[in-house]
PDB file of N, CA and C in Angstrom:
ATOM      1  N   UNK A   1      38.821 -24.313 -72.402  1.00  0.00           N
ATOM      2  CA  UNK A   1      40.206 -24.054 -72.039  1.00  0.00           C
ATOM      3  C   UNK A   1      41.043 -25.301 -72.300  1.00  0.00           C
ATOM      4  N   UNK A   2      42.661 -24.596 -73.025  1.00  0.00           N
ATOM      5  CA  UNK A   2      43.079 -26.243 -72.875  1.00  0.00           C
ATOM      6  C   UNK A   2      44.238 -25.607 -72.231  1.00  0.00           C
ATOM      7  N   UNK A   3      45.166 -27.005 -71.774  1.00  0.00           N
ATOM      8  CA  UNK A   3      45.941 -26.753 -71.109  1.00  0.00           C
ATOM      9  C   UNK A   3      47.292 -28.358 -71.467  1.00  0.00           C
ATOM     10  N   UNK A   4      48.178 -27.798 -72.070  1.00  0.00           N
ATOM     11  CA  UNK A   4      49.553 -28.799 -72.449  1.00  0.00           C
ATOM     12  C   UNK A   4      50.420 -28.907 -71.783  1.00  0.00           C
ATOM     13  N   UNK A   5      50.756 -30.006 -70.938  1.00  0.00           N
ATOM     14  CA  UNK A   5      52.071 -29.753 -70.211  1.00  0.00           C
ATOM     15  C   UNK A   5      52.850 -30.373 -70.906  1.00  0.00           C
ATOM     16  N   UNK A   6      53.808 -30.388 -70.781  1.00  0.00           N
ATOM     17  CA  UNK A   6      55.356 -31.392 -71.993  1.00  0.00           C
ATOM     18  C   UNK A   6      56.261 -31.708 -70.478  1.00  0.00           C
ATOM     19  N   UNK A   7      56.377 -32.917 -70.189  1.00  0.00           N
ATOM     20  CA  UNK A   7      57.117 -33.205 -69.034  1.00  0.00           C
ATOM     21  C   UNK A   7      58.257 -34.171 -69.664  1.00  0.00           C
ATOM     22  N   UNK A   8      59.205 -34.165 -68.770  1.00  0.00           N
ATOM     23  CA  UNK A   8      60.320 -34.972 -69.568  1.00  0.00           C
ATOM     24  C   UNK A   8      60.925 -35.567 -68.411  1.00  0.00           C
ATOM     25  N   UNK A   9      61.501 -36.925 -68.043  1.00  0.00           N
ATOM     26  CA  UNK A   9      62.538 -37.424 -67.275  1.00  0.00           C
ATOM     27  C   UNK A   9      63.685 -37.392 -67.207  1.00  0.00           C
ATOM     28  N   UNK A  10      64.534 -36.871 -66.842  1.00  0.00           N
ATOM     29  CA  UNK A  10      65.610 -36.690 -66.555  1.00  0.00           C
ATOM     30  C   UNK A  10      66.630 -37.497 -65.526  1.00  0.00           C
ATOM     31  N   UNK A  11      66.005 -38.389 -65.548  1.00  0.00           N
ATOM     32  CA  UNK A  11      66.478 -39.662 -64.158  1.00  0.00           C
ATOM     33  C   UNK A  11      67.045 -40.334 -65.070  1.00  0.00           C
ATOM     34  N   UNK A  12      66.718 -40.641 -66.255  1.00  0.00           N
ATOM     35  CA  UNK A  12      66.976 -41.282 -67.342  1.00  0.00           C
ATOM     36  C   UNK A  12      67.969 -40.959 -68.021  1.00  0.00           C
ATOM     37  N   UNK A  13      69.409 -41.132 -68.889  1.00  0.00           N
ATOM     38  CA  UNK A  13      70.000 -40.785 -69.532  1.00  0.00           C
ATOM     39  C   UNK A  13      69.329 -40.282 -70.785  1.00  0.00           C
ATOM     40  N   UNK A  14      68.377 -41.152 -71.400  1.00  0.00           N
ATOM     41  CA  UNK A  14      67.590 -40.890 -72.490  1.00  0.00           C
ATOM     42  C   UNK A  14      66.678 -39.802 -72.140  1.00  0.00           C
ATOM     43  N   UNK A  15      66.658 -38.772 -73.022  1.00  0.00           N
ATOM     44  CA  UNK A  15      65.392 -37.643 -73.352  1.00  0.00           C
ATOM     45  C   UNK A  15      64.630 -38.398 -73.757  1.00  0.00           C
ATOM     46  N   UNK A  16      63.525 -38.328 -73.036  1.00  0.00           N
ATOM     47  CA  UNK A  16      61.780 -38.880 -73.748  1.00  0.00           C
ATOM     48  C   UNK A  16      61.184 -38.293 -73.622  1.00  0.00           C
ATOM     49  N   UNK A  17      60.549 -36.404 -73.517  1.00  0.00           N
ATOM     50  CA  UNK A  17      59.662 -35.973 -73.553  1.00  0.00           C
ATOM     51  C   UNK A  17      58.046 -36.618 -74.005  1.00  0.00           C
ATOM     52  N   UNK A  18      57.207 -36.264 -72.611  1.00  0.00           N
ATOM     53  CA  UNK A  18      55.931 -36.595 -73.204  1.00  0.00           C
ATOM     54  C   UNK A  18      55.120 -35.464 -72.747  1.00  0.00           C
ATOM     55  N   UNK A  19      53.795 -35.703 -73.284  1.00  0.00           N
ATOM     56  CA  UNK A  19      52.741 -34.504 -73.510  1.00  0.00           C
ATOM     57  C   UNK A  19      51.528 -35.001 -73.133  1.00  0.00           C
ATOM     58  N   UNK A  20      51.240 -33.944 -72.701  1.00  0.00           N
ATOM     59  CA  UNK A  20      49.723 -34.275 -72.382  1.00  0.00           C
ATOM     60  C   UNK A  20      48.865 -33.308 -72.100  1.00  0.00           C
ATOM     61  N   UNK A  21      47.123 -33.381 -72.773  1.00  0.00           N
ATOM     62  CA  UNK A  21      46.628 -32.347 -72.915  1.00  0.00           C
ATOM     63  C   UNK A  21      45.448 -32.076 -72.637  1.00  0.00           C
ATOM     64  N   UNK A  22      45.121 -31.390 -71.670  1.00  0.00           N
ATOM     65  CA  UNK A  22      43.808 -31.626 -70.857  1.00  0.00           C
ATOM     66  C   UNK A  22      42.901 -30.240 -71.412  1.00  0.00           C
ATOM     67  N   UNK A  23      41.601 -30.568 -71.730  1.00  0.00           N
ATOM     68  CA  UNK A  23      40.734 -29.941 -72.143  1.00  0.00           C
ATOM     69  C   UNK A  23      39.071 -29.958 -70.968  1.00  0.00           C
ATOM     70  N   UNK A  24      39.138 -28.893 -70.833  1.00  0.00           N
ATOM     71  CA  UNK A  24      38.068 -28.279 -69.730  1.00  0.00           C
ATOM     72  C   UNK A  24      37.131 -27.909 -70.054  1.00  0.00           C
ATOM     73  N   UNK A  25      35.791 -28.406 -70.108  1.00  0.00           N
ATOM     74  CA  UNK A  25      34.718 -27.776 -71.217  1.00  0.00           C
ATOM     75  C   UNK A  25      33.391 -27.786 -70.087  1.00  0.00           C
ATOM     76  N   UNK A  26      32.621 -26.904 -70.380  1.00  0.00           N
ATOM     77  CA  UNK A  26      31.101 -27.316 -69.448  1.00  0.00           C
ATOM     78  C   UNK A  26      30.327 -27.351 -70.548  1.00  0.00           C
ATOM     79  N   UNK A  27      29.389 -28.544 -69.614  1.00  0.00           N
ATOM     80  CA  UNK A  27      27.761 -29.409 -70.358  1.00  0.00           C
ATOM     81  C   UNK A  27      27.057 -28.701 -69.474  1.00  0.00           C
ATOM     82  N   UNK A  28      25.652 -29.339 -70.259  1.00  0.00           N
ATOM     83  CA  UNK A  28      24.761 -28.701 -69.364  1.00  0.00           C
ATOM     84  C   UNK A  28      24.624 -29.557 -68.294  1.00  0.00           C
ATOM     85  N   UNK A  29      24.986 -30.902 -68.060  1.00  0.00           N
ATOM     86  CA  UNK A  29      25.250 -31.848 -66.866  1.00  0.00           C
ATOM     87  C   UNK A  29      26.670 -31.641 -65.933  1.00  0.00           C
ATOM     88  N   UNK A  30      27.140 -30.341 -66.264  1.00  0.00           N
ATOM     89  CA  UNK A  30      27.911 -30.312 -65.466  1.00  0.00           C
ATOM     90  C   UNK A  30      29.833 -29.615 -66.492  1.00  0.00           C
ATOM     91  N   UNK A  31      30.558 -29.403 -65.617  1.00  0.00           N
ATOM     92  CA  UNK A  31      31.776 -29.415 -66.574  1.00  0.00           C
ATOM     93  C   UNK A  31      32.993 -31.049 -66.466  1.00  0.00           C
ATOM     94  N   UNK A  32      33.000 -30.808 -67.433  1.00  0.00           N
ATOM     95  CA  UNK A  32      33.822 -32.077 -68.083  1.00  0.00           C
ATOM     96  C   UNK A  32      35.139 -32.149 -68.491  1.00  0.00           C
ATOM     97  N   UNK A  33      35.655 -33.134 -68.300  1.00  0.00           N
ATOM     98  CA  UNK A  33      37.070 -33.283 -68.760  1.00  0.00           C
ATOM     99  C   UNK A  33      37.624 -34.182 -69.598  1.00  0.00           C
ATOM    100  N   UNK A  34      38.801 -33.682 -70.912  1.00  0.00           N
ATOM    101  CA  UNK A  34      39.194 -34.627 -71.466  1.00  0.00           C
ATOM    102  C   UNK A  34      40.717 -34.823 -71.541  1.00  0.00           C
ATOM    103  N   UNK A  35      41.376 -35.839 -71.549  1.00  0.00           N
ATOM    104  CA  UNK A  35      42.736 -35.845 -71.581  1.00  0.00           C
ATOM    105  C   UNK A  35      42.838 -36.855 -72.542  1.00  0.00           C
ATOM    106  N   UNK A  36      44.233 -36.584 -73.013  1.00  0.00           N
ATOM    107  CA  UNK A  36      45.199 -36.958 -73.973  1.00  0.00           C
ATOM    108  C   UNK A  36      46.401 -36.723 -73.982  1.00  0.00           C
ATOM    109  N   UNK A  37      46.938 -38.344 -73.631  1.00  0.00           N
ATOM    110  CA  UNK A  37      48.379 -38.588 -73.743  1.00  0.00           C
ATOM    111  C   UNK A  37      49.675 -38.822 -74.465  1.00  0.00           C
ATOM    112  N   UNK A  38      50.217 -38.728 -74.663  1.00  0.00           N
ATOM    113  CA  UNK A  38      51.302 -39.167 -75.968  1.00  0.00           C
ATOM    114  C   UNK A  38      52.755 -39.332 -75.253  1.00  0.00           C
ATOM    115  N   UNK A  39      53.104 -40.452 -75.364  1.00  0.00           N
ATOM    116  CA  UNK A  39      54.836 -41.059 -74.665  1.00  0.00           C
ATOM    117  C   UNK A  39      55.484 -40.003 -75.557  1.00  0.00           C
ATOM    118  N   UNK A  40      55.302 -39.699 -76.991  1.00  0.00           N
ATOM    119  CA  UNK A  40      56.826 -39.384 -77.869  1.00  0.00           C
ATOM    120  C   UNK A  40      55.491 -37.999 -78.314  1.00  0.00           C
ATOM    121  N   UNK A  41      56.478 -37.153 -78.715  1.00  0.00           N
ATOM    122  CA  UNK A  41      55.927 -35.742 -78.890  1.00  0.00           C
ATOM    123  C   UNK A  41      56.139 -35.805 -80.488  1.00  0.00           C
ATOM    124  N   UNK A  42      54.923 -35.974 -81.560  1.00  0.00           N
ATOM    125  CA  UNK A  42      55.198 -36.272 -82.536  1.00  0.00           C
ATOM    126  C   UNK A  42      53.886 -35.878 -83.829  1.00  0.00           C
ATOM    127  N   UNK A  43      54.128 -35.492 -85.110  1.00  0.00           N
ATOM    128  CA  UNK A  43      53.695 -34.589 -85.726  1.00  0.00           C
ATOM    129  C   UNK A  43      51.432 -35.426 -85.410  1.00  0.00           C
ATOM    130  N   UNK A  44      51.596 -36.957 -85.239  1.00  0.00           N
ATOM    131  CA  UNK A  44      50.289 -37.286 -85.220  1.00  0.00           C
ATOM    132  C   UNK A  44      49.299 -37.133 -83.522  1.00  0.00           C
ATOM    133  N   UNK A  45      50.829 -36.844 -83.004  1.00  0.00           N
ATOM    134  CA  UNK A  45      50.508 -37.228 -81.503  1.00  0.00           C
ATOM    135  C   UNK A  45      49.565 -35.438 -81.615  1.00  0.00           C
ATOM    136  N   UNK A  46      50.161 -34.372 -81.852  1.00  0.00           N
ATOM    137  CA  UNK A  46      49.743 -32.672 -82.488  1.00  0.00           C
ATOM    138  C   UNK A  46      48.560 -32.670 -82.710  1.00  0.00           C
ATOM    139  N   UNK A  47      48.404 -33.352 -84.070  1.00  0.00           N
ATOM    140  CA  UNK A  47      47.013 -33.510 -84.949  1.00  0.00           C
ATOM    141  C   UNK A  47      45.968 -34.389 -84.005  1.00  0.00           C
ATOM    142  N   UNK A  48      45.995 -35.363 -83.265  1.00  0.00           N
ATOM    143  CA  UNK A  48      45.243 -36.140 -82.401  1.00  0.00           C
ATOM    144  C   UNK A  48      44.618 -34.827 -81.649  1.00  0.00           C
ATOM    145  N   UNK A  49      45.591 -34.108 -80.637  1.00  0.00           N
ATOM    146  CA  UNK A  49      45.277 -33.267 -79.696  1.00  0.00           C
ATOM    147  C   UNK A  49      44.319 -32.202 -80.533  1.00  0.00           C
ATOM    148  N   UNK A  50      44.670 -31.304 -81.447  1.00  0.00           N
ATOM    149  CA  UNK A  50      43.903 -30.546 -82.089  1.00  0.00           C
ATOM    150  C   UNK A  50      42.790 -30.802 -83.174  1.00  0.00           C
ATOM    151  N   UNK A  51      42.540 -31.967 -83.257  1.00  0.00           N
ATOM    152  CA  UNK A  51      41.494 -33.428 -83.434  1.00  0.00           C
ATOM    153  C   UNK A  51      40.311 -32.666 -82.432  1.00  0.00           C
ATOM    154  N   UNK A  52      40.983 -33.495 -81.392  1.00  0.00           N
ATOM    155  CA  UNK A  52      40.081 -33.194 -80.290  1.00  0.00           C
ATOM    156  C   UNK A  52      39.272 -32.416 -79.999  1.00  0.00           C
ATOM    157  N   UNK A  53      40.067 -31.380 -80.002  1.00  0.00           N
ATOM    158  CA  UNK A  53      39.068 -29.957 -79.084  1.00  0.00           C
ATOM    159  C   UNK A  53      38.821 -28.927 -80.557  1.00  0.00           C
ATOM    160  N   UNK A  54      38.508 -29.597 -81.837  1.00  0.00           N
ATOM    161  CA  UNK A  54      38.245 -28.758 -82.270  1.00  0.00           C
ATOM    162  C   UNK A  54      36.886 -29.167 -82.728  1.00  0.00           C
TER     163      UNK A  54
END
């Protein structure tokens, strides 16, 4: 299972959306977790995440 949230600050005048993407997997030692962060939402920050869990 994955799961992307896109959170953004708004306290800030500046838009900075960031992302982050947590992947839920079970071992046979158990289930596991992976995350991945990215400050700027961007075409390598994409490819990293779907890197990942594929």
């Amino acid at each position: 299972m994955i799961a992307i949230k896109i959170t953004a600050d708004n306290q800030k005048m500046s838009f900075k959306p960031s992302i982050e993407a947590v992947n839920r997997y079970k071992t046979p030692h158990g289930p596991r977790e992976r995350l991945i962060k990215c400050s700027i939402i961007s075409n390598d920050c994409i490819a990293q995440i779907v890197r990942h869990f594929n």
